[in-house]
PDB file of N, CA and C in Angstrom:
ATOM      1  N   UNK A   1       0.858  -1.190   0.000  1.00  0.00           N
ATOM      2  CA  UNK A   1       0.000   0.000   0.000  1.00  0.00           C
ATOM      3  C   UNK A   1       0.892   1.237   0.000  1.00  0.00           C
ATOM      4  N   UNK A   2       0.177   2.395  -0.294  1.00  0.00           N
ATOM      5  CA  UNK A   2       1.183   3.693  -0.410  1.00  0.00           C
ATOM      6  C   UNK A   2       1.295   3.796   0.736  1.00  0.00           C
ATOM      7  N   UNK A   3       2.772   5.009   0.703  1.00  0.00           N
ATOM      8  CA  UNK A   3       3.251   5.309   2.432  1.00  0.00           C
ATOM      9  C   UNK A   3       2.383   6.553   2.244  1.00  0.00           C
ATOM     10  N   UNK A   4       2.830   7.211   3.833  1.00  0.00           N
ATOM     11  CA  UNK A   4       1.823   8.187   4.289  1.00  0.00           C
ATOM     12  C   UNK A   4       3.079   9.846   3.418  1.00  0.00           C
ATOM     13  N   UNK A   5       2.143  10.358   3.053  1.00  0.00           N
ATOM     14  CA  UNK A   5       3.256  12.118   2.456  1.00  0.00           C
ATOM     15  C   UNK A   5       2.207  12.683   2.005  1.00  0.00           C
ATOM     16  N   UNK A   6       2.472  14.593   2.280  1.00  0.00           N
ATOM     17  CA  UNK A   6       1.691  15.415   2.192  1.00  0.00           C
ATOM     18  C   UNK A   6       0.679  14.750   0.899  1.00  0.00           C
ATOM     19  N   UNK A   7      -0.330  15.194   1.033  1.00  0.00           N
ATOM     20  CA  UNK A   7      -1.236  15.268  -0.103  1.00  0.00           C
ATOM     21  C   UNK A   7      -1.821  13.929  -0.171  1.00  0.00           C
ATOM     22  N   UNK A   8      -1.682  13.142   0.359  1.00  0.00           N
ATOM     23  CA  UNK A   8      -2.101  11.327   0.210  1.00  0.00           C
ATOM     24  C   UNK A   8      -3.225  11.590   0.896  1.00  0.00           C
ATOM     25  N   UNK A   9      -4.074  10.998  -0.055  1.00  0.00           N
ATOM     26  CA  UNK A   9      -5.753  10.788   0.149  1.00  0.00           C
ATOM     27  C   UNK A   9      -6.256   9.432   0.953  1.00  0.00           C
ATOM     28  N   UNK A  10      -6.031   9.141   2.161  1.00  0.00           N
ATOM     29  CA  UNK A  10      -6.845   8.250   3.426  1.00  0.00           C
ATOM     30  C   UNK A  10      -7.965   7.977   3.265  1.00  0.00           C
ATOM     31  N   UNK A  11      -8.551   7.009   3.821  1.00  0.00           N
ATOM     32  CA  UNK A  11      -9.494   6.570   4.716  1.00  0.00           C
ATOM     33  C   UNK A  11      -9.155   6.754   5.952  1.00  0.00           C
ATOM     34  N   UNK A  12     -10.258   7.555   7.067  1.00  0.00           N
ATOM     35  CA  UNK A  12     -10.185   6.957   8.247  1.00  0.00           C
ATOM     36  C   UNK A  12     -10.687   5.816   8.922  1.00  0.00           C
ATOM     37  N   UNK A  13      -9.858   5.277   9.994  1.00  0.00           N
ATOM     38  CA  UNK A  13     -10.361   3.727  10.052  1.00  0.00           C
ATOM     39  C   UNK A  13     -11.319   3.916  11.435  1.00  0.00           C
ATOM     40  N   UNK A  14     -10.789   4.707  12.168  1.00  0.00           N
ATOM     41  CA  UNK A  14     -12.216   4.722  13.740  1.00  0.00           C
ATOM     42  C   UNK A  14     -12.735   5.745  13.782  1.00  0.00           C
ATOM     43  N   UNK A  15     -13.320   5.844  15.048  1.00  0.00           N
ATOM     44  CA  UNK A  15     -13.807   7.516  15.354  1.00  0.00           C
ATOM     45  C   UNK A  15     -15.435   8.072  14.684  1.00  0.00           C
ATOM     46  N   UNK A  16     -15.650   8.787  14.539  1.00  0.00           N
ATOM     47  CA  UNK A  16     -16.617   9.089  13.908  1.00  0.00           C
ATOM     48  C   UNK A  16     -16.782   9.437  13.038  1.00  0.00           C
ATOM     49  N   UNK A  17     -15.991   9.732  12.281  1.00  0.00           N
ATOM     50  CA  UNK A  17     -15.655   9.816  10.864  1.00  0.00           C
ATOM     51  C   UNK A  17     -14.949   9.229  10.117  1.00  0.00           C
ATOM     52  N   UNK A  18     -15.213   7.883  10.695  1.00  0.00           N
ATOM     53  CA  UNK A  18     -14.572   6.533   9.895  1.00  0.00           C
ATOM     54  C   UNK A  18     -15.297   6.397   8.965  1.00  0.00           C
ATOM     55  N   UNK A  19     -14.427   5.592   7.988  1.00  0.00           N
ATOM     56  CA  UNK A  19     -14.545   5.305   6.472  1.00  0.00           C
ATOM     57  C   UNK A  19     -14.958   6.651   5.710  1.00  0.00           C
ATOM     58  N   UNK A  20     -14.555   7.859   6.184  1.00  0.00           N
ATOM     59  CA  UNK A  20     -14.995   9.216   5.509  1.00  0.00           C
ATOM     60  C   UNK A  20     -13.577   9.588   5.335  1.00  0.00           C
ATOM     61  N   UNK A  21     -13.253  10.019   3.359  1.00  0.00           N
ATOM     62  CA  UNK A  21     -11.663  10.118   3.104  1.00  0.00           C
ATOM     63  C   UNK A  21     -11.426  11.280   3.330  1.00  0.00           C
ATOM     64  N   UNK A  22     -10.093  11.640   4.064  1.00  0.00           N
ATOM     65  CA  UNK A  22      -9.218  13.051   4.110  1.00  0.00           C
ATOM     66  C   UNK A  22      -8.059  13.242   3.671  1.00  0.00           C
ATOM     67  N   UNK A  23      -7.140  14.204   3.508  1.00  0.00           N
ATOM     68  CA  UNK A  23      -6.212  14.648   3.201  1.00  0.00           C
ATOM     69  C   UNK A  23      -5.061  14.585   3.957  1.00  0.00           C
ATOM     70  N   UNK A  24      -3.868  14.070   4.249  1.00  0.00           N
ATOM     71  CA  UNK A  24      -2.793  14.218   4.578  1.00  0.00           C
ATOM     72  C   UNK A  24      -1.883  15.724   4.277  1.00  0.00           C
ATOM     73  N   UNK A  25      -1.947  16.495   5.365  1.00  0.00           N
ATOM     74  CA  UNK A  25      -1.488  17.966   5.221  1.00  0.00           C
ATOM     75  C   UNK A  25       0.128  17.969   6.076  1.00  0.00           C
ATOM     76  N   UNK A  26       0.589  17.518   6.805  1.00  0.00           N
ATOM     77  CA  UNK A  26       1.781  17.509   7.258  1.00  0.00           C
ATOM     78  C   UNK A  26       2.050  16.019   8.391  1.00  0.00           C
ATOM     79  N   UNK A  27       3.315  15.664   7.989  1.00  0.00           N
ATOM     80  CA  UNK A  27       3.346  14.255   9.199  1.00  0.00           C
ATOM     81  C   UNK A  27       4.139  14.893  10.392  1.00  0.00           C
ATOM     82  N   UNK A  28       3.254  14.679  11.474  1.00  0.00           N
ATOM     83  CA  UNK A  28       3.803  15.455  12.891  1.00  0.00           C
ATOM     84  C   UNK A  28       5.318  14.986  13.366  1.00  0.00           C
ATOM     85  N   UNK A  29       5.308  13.262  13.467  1.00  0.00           N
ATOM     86  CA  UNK A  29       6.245  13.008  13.542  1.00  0.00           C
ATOM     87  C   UNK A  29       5.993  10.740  13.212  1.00  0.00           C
ATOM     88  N   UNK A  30       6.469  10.184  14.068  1.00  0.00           N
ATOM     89  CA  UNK A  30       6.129   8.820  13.423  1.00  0.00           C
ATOM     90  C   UNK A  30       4.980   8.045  13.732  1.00  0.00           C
ATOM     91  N   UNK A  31       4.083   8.687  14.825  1.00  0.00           N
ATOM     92  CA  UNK A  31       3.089   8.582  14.851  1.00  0.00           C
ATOM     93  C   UNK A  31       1.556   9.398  14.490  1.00  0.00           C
ATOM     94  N   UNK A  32       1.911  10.307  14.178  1.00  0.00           N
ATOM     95  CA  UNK A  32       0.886  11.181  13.824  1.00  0.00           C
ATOM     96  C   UNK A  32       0.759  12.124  12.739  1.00  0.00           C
ATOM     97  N   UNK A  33      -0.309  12.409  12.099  1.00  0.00           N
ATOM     98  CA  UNK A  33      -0.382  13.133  10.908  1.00  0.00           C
ATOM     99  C   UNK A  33      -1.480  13.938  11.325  1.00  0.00           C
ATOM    100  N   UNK A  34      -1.048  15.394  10.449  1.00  0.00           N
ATOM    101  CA  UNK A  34      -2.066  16.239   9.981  1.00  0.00           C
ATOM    102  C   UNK A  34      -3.191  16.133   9.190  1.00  0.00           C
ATOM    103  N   UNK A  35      -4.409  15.896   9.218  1.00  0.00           N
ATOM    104  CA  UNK A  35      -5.440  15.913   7.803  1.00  0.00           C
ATOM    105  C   UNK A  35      -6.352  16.923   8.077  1.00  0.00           C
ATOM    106  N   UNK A  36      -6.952  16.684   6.870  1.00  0.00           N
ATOM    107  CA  UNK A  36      -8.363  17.515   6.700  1.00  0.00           C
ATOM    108  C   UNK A  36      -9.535  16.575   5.842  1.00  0.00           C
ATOM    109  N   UNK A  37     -10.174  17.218   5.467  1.00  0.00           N
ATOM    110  CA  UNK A  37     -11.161  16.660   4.767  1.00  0.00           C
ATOM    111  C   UNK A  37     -11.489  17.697   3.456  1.00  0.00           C
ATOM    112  N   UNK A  38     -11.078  18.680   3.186  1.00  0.00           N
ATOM    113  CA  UNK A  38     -12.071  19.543   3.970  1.00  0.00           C
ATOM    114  C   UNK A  38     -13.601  19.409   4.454  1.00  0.00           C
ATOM    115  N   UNK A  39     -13.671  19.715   5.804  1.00  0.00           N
ATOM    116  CA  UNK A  39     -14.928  19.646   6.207  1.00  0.00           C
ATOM    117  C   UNK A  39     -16.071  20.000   5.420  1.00  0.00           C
ATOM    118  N   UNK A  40     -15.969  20.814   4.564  1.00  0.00           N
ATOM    119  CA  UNK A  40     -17.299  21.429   3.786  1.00  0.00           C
ATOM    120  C   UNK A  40     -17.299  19.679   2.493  1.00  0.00           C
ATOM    121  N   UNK A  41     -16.679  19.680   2.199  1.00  0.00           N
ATOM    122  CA  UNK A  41     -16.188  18.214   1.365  1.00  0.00           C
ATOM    123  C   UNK A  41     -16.941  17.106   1.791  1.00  0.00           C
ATOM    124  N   UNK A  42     -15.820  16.591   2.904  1.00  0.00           N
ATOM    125  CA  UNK A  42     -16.460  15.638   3.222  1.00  0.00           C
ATOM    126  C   UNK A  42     -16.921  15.161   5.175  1.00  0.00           C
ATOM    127  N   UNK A  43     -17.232  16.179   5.642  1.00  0.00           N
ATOM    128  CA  UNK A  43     -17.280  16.418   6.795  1.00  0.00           C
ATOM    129  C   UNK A  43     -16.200  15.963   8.026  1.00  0.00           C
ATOM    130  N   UNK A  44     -15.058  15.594   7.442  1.00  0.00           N
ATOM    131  CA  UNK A  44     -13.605  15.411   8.098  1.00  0.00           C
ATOM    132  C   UNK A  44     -13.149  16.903   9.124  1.00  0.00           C
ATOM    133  N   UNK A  45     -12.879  17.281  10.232  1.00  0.00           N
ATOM    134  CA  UNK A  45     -12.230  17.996  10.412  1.00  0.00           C
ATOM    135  C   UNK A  45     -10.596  18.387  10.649  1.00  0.00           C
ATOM    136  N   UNK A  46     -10.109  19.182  10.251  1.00  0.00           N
ATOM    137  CA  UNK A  46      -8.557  19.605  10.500  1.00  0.00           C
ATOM    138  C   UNK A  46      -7.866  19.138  11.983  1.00  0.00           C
ATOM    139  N   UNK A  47      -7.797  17.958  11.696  1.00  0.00           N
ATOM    140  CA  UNK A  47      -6.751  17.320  13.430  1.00  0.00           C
ATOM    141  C   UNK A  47      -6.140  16.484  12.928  1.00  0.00           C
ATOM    142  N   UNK A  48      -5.524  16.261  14.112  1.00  0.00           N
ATOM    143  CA  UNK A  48      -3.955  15.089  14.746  1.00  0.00           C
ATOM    144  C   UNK A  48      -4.263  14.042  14.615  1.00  0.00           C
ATOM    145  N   UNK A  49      -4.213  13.012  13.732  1.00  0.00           N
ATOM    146  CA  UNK A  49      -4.909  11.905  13.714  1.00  0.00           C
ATOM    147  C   UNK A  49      -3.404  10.984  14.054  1.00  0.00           C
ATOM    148  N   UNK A  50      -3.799   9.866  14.693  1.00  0.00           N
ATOM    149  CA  UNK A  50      -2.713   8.612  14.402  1.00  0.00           C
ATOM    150  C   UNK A  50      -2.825   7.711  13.280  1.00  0.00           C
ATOM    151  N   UNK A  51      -1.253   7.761  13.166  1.00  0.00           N
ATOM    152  CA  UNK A  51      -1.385   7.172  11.174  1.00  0.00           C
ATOM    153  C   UNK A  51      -1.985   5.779  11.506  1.00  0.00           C
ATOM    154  N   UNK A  52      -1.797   4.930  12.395  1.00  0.00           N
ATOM    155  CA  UNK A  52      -2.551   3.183  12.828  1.00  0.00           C
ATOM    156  C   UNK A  52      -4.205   3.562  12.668  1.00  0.00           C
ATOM    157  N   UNK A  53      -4.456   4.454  12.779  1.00  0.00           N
ATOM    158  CA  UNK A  53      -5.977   5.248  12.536  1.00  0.00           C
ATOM    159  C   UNK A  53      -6.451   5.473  10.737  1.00  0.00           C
ATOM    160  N   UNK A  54      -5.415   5.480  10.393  1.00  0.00           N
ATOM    161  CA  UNK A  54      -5.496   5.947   8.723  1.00  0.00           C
ATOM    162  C   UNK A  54      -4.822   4.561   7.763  1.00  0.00           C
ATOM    163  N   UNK A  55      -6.036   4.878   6.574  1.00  0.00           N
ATOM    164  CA  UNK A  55      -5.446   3.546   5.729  1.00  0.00           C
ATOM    165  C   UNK A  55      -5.131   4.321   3.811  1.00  0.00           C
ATOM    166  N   UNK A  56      -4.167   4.341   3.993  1.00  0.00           N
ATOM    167  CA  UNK A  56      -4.095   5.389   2.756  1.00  0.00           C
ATOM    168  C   UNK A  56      -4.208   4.616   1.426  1.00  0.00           C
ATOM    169  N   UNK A  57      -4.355   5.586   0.801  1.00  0.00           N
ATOM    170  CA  UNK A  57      -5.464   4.907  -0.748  1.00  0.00           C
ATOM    171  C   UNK A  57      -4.019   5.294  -1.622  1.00  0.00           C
ATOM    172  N   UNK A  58      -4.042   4.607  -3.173  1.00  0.00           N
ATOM    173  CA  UNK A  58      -3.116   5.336  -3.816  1.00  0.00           C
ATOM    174  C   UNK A  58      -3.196   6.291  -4.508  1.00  0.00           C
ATOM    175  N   UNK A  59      -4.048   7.304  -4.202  1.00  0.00           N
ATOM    176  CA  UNK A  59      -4.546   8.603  -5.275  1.00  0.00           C
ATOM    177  C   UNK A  59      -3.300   9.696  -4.065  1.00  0.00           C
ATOM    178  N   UNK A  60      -3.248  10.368  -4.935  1.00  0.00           N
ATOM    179  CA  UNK A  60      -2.511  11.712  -4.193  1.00  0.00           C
ATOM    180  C   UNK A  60      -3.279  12.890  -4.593  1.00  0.00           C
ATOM    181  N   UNK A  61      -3.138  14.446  -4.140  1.00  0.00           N
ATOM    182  CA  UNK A  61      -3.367  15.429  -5.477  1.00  0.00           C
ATOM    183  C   UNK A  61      -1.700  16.433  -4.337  1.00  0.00           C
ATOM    184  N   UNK A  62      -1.943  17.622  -5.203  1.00  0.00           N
ATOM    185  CA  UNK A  62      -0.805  18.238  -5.007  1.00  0.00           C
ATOM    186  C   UNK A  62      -0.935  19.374  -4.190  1.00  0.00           C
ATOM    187  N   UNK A  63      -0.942  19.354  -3.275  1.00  0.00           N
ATOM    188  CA  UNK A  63      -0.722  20.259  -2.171  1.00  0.00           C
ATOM    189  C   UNK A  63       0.691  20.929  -1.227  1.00  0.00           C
ATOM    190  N   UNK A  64       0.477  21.955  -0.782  1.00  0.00           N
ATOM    191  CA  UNK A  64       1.845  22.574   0.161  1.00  0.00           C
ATOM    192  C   UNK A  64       1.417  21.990   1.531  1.00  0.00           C
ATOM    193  N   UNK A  65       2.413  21.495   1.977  1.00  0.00           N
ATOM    194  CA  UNK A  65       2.587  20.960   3.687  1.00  0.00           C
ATOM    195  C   UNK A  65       1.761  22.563   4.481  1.00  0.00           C
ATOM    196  N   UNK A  66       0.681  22.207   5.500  1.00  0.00           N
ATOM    197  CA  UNK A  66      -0.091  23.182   5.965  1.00  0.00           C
ATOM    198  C   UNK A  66      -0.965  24.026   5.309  1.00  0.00           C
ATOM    199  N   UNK A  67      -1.345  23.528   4.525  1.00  0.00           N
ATOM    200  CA  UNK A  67      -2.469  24.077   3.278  1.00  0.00           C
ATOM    201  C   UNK A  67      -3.815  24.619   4.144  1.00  0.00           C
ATOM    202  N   UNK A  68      -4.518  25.771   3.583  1.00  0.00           N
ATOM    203  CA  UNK A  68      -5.714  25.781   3.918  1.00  0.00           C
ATOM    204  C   UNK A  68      -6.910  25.112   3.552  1.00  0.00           C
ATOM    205  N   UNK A  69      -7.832  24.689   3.809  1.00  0.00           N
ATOM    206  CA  UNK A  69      -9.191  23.738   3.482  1.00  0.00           C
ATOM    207  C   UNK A  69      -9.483  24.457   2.278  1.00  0.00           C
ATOM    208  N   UNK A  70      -9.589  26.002   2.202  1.00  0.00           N
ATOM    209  CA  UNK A  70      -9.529  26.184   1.075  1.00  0.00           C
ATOM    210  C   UNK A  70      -9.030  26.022  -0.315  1.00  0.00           C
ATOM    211  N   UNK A  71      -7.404  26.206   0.269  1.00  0.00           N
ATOM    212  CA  UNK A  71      -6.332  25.616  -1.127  1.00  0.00           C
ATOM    213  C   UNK A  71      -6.222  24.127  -1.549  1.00  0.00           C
ATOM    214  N   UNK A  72      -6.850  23.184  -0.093  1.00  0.00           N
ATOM    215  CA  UNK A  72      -7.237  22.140  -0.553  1.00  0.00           C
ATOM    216  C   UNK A  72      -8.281  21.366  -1.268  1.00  0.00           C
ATOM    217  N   UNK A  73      -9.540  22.146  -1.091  1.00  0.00           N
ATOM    218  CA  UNK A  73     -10.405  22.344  -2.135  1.00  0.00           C
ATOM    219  C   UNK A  73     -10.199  22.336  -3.538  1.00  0.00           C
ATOM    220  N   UNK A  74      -9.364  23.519  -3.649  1.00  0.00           N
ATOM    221  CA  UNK A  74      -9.159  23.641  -5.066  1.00  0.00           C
ATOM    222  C   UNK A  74      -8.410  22.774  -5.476  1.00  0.00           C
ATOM    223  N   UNK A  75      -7.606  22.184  -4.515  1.00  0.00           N
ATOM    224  CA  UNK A  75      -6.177  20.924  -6.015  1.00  0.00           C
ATOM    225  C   UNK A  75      -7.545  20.083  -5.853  1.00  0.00           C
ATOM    226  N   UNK A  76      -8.127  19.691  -4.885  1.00  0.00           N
ATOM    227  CA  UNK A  76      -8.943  18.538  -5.342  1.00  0.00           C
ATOM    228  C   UNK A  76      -9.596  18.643  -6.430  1.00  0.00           C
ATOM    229  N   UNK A  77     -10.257  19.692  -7.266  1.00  0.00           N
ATOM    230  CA  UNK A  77     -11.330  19.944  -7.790  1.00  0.00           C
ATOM    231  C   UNK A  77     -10.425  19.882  -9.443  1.00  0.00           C
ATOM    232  N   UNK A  78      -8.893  20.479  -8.985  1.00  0.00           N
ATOM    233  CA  UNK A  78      -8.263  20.430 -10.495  1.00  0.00           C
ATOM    234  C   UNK A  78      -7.771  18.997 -10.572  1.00  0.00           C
ATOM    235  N   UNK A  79      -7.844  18.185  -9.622  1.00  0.00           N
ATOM    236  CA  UNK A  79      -7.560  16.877 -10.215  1.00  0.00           C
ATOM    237  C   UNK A  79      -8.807  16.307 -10.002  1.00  0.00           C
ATOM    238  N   UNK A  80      -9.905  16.888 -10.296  1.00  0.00           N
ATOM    239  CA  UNK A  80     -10.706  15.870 -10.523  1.00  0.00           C
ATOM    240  C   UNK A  80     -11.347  14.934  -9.425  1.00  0.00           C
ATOM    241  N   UNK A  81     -10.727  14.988  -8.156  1.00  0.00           N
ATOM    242  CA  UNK A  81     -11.427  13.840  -6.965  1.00  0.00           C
ATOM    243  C   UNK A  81     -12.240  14.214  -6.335  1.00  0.00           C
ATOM    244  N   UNK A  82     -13.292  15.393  -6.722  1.00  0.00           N
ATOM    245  CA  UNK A  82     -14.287  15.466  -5.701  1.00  0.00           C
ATOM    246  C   UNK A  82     -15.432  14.485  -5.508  1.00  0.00           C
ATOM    247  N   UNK A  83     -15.716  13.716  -5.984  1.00  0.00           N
ATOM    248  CA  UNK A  83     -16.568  12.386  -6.703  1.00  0.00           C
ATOM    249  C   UNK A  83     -15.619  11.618  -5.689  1.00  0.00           C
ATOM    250  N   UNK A  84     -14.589  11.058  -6.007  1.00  0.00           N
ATOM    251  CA  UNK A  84     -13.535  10.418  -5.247  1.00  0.00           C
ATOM    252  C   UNK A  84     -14.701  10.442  -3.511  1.00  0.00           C
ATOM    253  N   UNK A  85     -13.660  11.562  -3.421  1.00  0.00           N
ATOM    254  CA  UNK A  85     -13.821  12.195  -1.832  1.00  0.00           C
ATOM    255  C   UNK A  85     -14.481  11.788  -0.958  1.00  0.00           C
ATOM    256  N   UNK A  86     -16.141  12.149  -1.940  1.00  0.00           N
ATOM    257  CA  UNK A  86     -17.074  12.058  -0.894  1.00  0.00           C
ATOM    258  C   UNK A  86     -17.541  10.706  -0.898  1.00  0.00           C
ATOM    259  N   UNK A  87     -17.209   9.547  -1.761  1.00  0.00           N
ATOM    260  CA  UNK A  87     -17.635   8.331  -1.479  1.00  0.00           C
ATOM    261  C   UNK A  87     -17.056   7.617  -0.374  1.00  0.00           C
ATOM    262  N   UNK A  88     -17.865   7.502   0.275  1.00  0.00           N
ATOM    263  CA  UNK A  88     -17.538   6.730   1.585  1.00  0.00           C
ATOM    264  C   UNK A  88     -17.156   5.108   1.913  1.00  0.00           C
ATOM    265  N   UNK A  89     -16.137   4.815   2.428  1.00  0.00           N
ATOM    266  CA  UNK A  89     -15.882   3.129   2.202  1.00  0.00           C
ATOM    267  C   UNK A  89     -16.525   2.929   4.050  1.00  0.00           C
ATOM    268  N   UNK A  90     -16.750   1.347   3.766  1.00  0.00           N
ATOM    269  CA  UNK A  90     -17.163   1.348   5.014  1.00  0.00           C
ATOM    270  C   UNK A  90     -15.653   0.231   5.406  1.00  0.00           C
ATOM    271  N   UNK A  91     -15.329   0.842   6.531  1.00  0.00           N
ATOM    272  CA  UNK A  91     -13.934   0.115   7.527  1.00  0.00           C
ATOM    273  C   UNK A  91     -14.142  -1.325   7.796  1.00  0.00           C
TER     274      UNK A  91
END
């Protein structure tokens, strides 16, 4: 499976917004990553997730490490994964 790096498109695996995909925005350190969703997207919010929590897919799009929900919006939309996004897998 792909490794975890900015811009890698997840599944989350628990929580309450499991099986709802987000964005990989910065890796904290070897246990933890930054995501988003963006929330308006796919109702993901901007937190600390643990990567054992995340199952990453092989789609990427192209983003800057600490991006806004906004600027992440938009690469999604120029590559095309908003369709992607919001389909939900179940864990």
């Amino acid at each position: 499976m792909a490794g975890f790096d900015i811009g890698r498109i997840c599944v989350k695996l628990s929580g309450r917004e499991a099986g709802k995909k987000c964005i990989v925005l910065d890796i904290v350190d070897k246990n933890f990553a930054l995501i988003t969703g963006p929330p308006k997207l796919t109702e993901v919010k901007r937190r600390r997730v643990n990567i054992q929590h995340l199952e990453a897919t092989h789609e990427r799009i192209e983003i800057k490490k600490g991006s806004t929900d906004d600027e992440v919006t938009k690469a999604i939309d120029k590559a095309k994964k908003t369709s992607f996004m919001k389909a939900e897998v179940k864990p």
